[in-house]
Protein backbone atom coordinates (compact mmCIF):
# COMPACT_ATOMS: atom_id res chain seq x y z
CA UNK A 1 63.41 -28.42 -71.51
CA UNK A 2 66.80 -27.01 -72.84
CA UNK A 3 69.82 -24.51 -72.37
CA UNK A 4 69.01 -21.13 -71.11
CA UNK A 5 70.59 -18.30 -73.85
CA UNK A 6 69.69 -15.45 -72.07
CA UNK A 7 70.62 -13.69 -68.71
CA UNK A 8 68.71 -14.65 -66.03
CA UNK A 9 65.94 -12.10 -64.75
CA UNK A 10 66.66 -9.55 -67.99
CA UNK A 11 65.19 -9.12 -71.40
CA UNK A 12 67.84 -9.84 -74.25
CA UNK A 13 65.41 -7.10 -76.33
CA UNK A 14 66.21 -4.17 -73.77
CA UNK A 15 67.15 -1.45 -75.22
CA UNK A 16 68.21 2.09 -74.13
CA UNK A 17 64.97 4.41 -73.18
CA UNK A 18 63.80 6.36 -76.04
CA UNK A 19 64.87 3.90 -78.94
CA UNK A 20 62.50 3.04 -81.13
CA UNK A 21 61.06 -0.84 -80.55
CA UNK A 22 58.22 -1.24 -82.96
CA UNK A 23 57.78 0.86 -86.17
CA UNK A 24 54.27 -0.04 -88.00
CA UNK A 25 53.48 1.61 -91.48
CA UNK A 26 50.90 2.09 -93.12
CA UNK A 27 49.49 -1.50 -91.79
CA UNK A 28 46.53 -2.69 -93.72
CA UNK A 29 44.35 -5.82 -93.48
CA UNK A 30 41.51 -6.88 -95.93
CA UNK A 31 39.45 -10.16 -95.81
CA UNK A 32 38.81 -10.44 -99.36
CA UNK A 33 37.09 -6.45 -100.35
CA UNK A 34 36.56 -5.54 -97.31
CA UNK A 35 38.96 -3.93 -95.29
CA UNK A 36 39.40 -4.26 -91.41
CA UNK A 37 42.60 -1.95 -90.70
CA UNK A 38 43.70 0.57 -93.15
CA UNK A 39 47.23 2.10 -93.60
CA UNK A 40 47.65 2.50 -90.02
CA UNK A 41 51.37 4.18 -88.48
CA UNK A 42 52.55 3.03 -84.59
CA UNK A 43 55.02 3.11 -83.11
CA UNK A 44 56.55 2.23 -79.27
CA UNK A 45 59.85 3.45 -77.80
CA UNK A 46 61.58 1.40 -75.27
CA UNK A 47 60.31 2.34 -71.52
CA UNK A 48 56.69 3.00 -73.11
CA UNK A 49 53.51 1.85 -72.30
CA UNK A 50 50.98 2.83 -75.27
CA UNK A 51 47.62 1.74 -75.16
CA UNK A 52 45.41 1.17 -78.10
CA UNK A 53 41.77 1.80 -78.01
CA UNK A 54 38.18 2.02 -79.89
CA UNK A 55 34.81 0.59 -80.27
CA UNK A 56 33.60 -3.17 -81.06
CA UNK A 57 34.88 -3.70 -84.28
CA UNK A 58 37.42 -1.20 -84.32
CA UNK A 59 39.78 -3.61 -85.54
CA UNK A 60 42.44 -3.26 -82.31
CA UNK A 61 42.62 -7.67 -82.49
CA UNK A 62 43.40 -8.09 -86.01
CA UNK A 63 46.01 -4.94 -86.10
CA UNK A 64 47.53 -6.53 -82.60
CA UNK A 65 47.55 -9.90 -85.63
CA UNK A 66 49.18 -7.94 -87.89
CA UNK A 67 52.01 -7.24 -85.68
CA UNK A 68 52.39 -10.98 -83.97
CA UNK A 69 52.51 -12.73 -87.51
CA UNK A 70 49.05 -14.12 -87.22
CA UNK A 71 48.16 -12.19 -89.92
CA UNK A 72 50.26 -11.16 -93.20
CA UNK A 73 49.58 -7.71 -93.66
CA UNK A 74 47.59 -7.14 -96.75
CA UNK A 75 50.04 -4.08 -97.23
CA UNK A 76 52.73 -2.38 -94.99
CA UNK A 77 55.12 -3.61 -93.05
CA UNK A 78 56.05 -4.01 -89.42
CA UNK A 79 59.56 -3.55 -87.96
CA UNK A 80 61.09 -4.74 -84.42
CA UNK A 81 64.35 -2.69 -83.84
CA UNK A 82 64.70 -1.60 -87.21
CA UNK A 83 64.17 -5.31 -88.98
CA UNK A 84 61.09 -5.74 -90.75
CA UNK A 85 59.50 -8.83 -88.98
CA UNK A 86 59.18 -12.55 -90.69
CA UNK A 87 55.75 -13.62 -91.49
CA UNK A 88 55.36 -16.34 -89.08
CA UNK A 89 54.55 -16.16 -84.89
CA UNK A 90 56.83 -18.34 -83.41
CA UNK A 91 59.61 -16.20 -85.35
CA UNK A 92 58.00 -12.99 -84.25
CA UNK A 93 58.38 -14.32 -80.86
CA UNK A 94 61.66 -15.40 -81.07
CA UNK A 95 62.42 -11.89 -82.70
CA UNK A 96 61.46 -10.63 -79.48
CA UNK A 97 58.11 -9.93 -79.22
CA UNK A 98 55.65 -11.68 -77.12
CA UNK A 99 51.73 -11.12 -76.44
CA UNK A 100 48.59 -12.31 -74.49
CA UNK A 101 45.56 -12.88 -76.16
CA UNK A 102 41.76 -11.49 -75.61
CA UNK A 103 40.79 -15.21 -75.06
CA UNK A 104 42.66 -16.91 -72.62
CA UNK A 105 44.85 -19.35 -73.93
CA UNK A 106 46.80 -21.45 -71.36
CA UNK A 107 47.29 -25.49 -71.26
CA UNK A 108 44.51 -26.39 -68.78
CA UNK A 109 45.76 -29.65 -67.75
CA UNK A 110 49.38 -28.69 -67.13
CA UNK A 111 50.64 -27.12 -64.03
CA UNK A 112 51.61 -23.29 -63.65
CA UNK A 113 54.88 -24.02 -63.77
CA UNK A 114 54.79 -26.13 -66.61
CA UNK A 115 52.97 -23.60 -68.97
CA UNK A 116 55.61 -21.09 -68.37
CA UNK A 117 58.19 -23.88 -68.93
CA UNK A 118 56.13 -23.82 -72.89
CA UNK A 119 57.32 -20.51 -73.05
CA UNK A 120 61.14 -20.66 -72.57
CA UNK A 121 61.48 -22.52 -75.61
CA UNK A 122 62.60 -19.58 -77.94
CA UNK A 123 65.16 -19.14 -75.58
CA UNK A 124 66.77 -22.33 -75.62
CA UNK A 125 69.20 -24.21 -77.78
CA UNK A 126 69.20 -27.84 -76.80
CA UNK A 127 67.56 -30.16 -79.45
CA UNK A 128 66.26 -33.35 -79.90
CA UNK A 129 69.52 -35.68 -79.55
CA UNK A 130 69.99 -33.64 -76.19
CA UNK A 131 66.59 -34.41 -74.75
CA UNK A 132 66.75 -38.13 -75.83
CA UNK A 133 70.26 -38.43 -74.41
CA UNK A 134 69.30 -36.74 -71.02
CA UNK A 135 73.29 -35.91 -70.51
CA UNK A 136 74.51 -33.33 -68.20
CA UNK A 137 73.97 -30.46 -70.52
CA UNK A 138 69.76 -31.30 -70.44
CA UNK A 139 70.04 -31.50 -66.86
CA UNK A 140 71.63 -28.58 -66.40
CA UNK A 141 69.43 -26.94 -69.27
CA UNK A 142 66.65 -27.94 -67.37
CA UNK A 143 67.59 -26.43 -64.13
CA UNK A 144 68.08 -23.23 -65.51
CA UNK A 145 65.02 -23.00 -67.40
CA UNK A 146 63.20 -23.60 -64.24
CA UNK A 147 64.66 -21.49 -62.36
CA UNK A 148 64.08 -18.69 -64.78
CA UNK A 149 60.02 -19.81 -65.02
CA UNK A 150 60.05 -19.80 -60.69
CA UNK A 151 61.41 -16.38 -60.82
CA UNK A 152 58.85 -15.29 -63.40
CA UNK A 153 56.03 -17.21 -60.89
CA UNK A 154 57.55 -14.96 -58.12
CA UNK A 155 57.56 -11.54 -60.09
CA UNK A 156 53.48 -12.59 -60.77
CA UNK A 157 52.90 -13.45 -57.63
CA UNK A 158 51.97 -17.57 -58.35
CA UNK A 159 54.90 -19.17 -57.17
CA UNK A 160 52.76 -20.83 -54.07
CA UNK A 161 51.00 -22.04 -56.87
CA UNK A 162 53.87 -23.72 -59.17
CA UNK A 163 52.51 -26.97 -59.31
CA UNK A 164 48.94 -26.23 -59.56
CA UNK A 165 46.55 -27.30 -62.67
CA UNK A 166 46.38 -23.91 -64.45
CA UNK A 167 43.03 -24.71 -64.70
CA UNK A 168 41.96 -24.48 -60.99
CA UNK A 169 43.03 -21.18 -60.60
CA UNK A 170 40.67 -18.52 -60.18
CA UNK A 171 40.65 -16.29 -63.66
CA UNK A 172 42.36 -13.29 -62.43
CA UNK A 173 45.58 -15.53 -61.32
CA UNK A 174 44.52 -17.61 -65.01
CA UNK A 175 45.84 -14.05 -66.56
CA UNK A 176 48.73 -13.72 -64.55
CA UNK A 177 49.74 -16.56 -65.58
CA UNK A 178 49.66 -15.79 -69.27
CA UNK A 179 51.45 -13.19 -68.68
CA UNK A 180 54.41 -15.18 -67.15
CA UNK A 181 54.27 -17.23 -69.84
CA UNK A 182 54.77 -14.88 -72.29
CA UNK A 183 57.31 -13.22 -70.44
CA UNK A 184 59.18 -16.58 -70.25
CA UNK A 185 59.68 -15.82 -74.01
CA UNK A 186 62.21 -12.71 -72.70
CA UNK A 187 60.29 -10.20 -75.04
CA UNK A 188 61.61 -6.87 -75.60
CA UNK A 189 57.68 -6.03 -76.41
CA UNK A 190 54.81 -7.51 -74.43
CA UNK A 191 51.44 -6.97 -76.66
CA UNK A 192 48.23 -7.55 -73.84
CA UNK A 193 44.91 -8.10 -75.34
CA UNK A 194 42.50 -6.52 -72.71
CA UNK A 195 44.32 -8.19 -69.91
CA UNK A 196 41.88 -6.96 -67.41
CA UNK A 197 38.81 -8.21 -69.21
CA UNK A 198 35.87 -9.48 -66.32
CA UNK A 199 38.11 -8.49 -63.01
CA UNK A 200 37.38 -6.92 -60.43
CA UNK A 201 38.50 -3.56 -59.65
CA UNK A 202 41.30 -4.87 -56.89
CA UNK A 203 42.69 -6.98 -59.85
CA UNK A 204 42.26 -5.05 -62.50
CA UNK A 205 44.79 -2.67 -59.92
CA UNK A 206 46.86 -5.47 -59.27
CA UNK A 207 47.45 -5.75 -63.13
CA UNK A 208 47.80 -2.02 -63.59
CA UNK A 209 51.41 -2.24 -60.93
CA UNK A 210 52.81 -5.38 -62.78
CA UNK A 211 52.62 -3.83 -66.06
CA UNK A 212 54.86 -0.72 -64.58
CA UNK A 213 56.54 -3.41 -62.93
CA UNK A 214 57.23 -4.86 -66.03
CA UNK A 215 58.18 -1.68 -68.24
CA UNK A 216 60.51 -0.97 -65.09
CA UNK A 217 62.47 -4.50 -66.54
CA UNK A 218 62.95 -2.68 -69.79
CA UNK A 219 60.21 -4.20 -71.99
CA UNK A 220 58.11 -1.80 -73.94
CA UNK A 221 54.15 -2.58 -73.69
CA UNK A 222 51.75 -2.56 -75.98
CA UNK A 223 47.78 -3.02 -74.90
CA UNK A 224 44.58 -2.83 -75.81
CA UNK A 225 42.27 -2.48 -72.92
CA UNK A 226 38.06 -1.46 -73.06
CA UNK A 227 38.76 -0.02 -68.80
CA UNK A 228 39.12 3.66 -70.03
CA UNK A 229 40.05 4.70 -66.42
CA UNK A 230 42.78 1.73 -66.51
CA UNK A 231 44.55 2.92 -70.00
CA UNK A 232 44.42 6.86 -69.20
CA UNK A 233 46.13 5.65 -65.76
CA UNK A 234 48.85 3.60 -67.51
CA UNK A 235 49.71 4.36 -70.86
CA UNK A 236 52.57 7.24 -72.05
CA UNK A 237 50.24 7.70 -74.81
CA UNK A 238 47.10 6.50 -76.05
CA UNK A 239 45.94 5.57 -79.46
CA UNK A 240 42.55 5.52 -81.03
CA UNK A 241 41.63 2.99 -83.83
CA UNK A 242 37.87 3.31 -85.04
CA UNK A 243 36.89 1.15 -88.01
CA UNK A 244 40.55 -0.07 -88.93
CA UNK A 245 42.33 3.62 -89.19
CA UNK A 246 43.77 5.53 -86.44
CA UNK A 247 41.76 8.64 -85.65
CA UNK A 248 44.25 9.88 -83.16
CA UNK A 249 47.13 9.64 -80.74
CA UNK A 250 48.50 11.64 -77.65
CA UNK A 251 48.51 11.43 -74.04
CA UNK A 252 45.58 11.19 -72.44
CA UNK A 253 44.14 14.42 -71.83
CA UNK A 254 44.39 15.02 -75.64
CA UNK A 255 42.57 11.31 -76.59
CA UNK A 256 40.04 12.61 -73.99
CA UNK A 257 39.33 16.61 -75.36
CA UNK A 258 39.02 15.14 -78.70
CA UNK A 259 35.74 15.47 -79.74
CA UNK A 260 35.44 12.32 -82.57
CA UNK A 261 36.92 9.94 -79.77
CA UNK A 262 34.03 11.14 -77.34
CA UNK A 263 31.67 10.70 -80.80
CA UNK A 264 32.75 7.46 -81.58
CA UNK A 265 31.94 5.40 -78.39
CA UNK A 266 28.74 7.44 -78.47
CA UNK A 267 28.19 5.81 -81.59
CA UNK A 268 28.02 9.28 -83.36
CA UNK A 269 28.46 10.07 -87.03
CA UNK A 270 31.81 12.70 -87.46
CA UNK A 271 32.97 13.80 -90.75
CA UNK A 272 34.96 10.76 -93.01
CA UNK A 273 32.71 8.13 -90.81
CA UNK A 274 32.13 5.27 -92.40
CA UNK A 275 28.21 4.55 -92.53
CA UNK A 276 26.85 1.32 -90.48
CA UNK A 277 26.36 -0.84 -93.26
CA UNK A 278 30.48 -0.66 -94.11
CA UNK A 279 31.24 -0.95 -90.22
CA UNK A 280 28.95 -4.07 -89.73
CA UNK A 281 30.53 -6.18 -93.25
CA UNK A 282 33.93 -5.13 -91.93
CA UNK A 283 33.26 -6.67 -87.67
CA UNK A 284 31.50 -9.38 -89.53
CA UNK A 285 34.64 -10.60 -91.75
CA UNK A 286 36.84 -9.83 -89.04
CA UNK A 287 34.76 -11.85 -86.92
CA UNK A 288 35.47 -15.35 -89.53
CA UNK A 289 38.83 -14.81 -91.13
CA UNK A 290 41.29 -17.48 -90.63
CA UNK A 291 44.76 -17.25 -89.79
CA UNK A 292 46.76 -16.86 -92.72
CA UNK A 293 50.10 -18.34 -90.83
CA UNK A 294 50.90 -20.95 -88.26
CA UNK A 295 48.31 -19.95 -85.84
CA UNK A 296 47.32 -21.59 -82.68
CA UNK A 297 43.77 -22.97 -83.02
CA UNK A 298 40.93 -20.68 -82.39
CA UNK A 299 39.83 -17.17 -84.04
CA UNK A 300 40.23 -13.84 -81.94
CA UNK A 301 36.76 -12.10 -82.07
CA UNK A 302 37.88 -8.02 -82.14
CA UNK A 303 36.40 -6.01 -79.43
């Protein structure tokens, strides 16, 4: 592990409530002619927590891409805190944005502790002569960096559970734990992709009070979610994405009186719909596009 640049227990992207965090515009993604999000605007203050929502294929996966450098946006750009973001993850996250994904994605045969460990290393500094050397600096780099990861184990609730495989722990705790992990990154913006996919309703509460835990630390959130009840009982304001463009955005009870939301998880027709043929070419190349960056094996299938 290496040196600890950041203040212990704080996010170095915290920012004063009300400032603007992440500025998409006019985001659009195409797999070769067809297109999966088109010219779609978000944006998330600091001390928000906006959900995104939509049917299967509504493109929510590949626009949460877009914004994590998975994807190059086919046009548009994305901006965190005013600077338009590099087209690579790892400098995304080192920018100061971190995410989840839809499919769990933690090191299996490491312990708890160890995958949040992974994710400290955009805050560090020591390099490779450091770790080979082993001198007082690594040491005390290493301390520190797992100390901060214990904490983060604590705030999830897993710290009985440090030294644990991650994978014997039951799949609720397996998404707390990817949630430490990306936190270990210090994010100013934490994207979750459905984070309380297949639990139960006492988890899927248990989630709902560490994301408000976690917007009370200053980070902005970001998250897609399919639990309607869960995202109308979290979010400051709701967007809806259905096939690739944003139909509409508000607080809740105006995403829930709008009549082409209701429509469109009815699987209704409303006026500008596209027709099932387009929708079904558009899931099915969102479905098998590759990565056009650096990232970590495995596709995200949209839901």
């Amino acid at each position: 592990m290496t040196t600890d640049t950041t203040t212990k227990g704080t996010a170095p992207g915290a920012t004063t409530p009300g400032d603007t965090v992440l500025d998409a515009r006019g985001v659009t993604m195409r797999f070769g002619g067809l297109t999966a999000v088109r010219g779609v605007d978000l944006h998330v203050n600091s001390g928000e927590i906006v959900g995104l929502i939509g049917p299967n294929g509504a493109g929510k996966t590949t626009f949460f891409n877009c914004l994590t450098g998975l994807y190059i946006p086919t046009e548009g750009e994305v901006r965190y805190k005013g600077q338009v973001l590099p087209p690579k993850s790892f400098k995304v996250t080192a920018a100061g944005i971190a995410r989840t994904f839809q499919n769990i994605r933690l090191f299996a045969n490491m312990t708890v502790l160890e995958n949040v460990l992974v994710g400290r290393h955009t805050r560090t500094k020591e390099g490779l002569w450091s770790a080979l050397l082993r001198g007082p600096g690594f040491h005390k780099a290493e301390a520190a960096s797992r100390a901060r990861a214990m904490e983060l184990l604590e705030f999830v609730g897993l710290a009985e559970k440090a030294e644990h495989l991650a994978r014997n722990l039951p799949y609720g705790e397996q998404r707390k734990l990817e949630i430490a992990r990306a936190l270990a990154s210090e994010p100013g913006l934490l994207l979750l992709d459905e984070p309380t996919a297949g639990m139960n309703p006492q988890e899927t509460r248990a989630t709902e009070d560490l994301v408000f835990a976690i917007r009370d630390q200053g980070i902005a959130v970001l998250v897609i979610e399919h639990d309607m009840r869960f995202i109308f009982n979290l979010c400051d304001r709701v967007a809806v994405l259905v096939q690739g463009e944003k139909l509409v955005e508000g607080d809740s009870a105006t995403v829930q009186g709008d009549e082409r939301v209701v429509a469109a998880y009815l699987g209704e027709p409303f006026e500008g719909a596209p027709g099932d043929e387009e929708a079904a070419e558009v899931e099915a190349a969102e479905a098998h596009a590759e990565p056009t960056t650096d990232a970590a094996p495995g596709k995200e299938n949209d839901r």
